[in-house]
N, C-alpha and C. Protein backbone atom coordinates (compact mmCIF):
# COMPACT_ATOMS: atom_id res chain seq x y z
N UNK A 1 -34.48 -218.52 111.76
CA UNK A 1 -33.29 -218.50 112.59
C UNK A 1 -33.71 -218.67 114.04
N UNK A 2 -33.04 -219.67 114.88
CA UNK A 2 -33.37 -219.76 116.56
C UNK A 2 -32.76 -218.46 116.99
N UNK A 3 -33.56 -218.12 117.68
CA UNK A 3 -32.98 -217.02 118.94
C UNK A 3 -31.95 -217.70 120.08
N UNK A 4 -30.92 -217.30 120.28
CA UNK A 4 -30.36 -218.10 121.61
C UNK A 4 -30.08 -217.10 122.53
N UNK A 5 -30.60 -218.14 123.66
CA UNK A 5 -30.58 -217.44 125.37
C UNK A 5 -29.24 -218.10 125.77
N UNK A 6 -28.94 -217.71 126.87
CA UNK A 6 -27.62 -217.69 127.80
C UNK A 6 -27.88 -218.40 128.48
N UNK A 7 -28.89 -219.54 128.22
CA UNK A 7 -28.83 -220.09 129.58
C UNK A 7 -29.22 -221.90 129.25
N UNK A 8 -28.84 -222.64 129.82
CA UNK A 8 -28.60 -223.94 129.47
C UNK A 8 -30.33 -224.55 130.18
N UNK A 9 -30.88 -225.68 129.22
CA UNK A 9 -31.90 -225.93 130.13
C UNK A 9 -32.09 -226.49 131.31
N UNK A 10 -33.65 -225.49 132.07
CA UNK A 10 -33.08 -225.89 133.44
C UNK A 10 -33.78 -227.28 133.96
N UNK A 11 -34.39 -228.11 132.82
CA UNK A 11 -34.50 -229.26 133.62
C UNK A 11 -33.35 -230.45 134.10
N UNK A 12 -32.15 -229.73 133.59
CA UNK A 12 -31.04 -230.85 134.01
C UNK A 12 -30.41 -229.66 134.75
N UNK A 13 -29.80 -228.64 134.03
CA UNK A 13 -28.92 -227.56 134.65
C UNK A 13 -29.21 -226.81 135.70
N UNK A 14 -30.39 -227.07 136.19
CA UNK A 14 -31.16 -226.38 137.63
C UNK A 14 -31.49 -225.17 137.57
N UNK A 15 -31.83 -224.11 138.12
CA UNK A 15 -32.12 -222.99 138.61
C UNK A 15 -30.90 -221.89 137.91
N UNK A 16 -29.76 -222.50 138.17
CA UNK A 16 -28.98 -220.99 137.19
C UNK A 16 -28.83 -221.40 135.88
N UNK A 17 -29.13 -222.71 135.66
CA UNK A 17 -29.23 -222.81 133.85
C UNK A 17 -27.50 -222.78 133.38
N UNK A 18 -26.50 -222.62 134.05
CA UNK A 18 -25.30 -222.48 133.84
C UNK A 18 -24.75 -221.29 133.05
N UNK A 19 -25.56 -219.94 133.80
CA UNK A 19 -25.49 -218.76 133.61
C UNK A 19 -24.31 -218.53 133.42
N UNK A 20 -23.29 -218.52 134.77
CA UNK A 20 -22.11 -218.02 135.14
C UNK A 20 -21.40 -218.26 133.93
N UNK A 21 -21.02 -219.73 133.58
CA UNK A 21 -20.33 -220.09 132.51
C UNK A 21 -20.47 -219.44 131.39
N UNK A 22 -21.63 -219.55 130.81
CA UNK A 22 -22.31 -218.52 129.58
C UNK A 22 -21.89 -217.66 129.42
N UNK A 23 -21.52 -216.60 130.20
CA UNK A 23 -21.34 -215.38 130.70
C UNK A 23 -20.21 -215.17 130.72
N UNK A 24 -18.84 -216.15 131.35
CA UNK A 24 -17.67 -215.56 131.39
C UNK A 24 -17.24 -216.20 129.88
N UNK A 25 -18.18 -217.11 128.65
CA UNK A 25 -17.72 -217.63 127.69
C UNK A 25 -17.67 -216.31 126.88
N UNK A 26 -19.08 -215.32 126.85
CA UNK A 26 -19.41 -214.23 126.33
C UNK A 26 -17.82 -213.81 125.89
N UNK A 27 -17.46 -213.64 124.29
CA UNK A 27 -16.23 -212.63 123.91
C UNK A 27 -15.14 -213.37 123.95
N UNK A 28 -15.24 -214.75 124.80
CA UNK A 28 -13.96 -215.39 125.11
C UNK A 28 -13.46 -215.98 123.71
N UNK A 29 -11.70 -216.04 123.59
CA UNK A 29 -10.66 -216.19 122.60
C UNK A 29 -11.50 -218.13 123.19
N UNK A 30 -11.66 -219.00 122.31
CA UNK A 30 -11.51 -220.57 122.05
C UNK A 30 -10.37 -221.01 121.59
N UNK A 31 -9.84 -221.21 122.82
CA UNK A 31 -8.00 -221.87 122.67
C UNK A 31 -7.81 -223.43 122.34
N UNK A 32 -9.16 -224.54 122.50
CA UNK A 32 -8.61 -225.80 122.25
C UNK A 32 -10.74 -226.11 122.45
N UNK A 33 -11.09 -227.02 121.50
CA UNK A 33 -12.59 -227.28 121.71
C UNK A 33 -12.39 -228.88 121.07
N UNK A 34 -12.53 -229.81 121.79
CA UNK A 34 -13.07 -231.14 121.58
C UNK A 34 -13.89 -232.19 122.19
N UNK A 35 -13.50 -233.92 122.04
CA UNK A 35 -14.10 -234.47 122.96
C UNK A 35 -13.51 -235.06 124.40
N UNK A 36 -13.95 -236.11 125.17
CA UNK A 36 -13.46 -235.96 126.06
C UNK A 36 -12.78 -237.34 125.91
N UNK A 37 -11.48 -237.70 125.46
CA UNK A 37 -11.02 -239.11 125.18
C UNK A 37 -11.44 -240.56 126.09
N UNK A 38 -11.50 -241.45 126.09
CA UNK A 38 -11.89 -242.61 126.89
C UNK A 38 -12.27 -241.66 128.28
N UNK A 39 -12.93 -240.93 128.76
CA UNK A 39 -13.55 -240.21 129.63
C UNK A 39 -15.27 -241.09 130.09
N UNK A 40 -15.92 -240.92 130.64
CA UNK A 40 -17.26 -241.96 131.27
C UNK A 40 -18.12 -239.99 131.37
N UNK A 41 -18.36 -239.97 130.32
CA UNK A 41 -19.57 -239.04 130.20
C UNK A 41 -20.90 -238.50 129.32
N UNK A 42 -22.08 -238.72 129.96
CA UNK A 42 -23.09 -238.77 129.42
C UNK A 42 -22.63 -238.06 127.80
N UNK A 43 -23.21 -239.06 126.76
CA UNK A 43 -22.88 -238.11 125.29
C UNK A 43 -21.81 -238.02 125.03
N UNK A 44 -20.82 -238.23 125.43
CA UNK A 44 -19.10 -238.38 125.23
C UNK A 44 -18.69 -236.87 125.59
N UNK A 45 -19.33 -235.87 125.93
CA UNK A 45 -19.21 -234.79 126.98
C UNK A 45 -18.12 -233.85 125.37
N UNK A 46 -18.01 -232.83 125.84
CA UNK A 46 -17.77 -231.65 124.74
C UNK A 46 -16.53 -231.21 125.58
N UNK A 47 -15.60 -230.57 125.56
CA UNK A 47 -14.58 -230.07 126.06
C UNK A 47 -14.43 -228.57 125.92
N UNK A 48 -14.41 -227.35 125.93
CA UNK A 48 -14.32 -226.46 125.43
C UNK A 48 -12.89 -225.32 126.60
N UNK A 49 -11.63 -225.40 125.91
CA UNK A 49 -11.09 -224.28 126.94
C UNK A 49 -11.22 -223.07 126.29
N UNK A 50 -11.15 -222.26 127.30
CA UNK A 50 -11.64 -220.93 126.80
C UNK A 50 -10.79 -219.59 127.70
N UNK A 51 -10.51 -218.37 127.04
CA UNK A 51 -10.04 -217.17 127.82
C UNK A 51 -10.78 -216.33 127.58
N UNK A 52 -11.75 -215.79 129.16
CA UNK A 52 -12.32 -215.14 128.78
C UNK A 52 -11.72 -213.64 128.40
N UNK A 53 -12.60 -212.81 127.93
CA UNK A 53 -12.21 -212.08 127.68
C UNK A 53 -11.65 -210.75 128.50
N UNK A 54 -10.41 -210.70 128.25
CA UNK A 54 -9.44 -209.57 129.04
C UNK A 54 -8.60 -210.01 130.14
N UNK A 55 -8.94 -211.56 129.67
CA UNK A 55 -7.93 -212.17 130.71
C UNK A 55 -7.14 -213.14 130.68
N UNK A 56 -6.22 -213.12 131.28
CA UNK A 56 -4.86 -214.37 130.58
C UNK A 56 -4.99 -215.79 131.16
N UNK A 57 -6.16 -215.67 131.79
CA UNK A 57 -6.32 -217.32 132.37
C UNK A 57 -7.12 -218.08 131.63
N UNK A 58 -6.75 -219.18 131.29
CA UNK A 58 -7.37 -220.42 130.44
C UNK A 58 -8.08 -221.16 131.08
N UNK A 59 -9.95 -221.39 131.23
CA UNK A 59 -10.73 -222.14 131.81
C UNK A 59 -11.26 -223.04 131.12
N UNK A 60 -11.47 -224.25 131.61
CA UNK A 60 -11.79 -225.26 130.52
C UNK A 60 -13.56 -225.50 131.29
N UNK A 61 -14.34 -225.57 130.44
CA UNK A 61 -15.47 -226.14 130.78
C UNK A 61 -16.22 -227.30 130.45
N UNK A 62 -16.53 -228.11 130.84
CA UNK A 62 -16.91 -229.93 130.05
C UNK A 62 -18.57 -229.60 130.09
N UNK A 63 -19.09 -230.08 129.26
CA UNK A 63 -20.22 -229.92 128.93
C UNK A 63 -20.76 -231.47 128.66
N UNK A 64 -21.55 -231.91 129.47
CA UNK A 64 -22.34 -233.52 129.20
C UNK A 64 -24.14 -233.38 128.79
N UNK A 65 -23.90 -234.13 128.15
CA UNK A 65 -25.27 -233.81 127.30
C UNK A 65 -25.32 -235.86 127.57
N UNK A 66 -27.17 -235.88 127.11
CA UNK A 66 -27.72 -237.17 126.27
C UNK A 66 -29.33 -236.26 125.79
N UNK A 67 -29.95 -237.34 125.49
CA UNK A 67 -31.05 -236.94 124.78
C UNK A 67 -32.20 -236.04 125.61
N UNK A 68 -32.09 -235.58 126.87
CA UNK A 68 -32.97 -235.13 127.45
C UNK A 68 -32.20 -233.98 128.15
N UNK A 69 -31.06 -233.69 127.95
CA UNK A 69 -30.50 -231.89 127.92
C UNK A 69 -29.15 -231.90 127.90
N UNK A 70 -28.71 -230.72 128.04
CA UNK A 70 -27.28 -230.92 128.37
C UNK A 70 -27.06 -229.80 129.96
N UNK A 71 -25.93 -230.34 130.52
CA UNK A 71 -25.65 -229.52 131.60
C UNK A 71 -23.76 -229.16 131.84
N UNK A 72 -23.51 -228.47 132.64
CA UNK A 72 -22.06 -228.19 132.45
C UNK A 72 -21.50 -229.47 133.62
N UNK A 73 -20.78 -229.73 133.46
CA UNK A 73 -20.28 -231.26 134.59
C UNK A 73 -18.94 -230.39 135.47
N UNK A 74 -18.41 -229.44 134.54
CA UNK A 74 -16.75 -228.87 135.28
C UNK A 74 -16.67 -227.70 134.67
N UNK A 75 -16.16 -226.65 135.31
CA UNK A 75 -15.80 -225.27 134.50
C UNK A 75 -14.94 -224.59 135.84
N UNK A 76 -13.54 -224.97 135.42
CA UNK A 76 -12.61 -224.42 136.26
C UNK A 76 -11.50 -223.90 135.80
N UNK A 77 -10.84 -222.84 136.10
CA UNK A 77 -9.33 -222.47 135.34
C UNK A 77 -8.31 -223.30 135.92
N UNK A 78 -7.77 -223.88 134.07
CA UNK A 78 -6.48 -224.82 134.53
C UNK A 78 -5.29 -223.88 135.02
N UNK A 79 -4.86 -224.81 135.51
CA UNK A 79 -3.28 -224.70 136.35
C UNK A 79 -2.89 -224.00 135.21
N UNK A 80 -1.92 -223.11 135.96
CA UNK A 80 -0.39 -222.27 134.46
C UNK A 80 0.48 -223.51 134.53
């Protein structure tokens, strides 16, 4: 079984590894997870919205990957 860390690799994702995100994903309800339709992103990019947990706001985070890592591209709470 892999062990998994919280933290995205940092040869693309830099220095925080895309901690923050990780972190407010920790516990979060997954309200909608796909791809990113006719969108221009490395790997066709991952979509994931998410609430974290204990809270009523819905943040969506895009995740772009290709063969040499993946990194987070957007992680912002959508509009109500």
């Amino acid at each position: 079984m892999l062990k998994v860390t919280p933290l995205l690799p940092q040869a693309i994702a830099g220095p925080a590894g895309g901690e923050a995100v990780l972190q407010r994903m920790r516990g979060a309800t997954i309200v909608r997870i796909g791809a990113a339709e006719g969108a221009e992103l490395d790997g066709g990019g991952l979509i994931v919205d998410y609430r974290p947990a204990g809270s009523a706001e819905v943040w969506r985070a895009v995740l772009a990957f290709h063969e040499g890592g993946m990194w987070v591209e957007y992680d912002e709470a959508l509009p109500k």
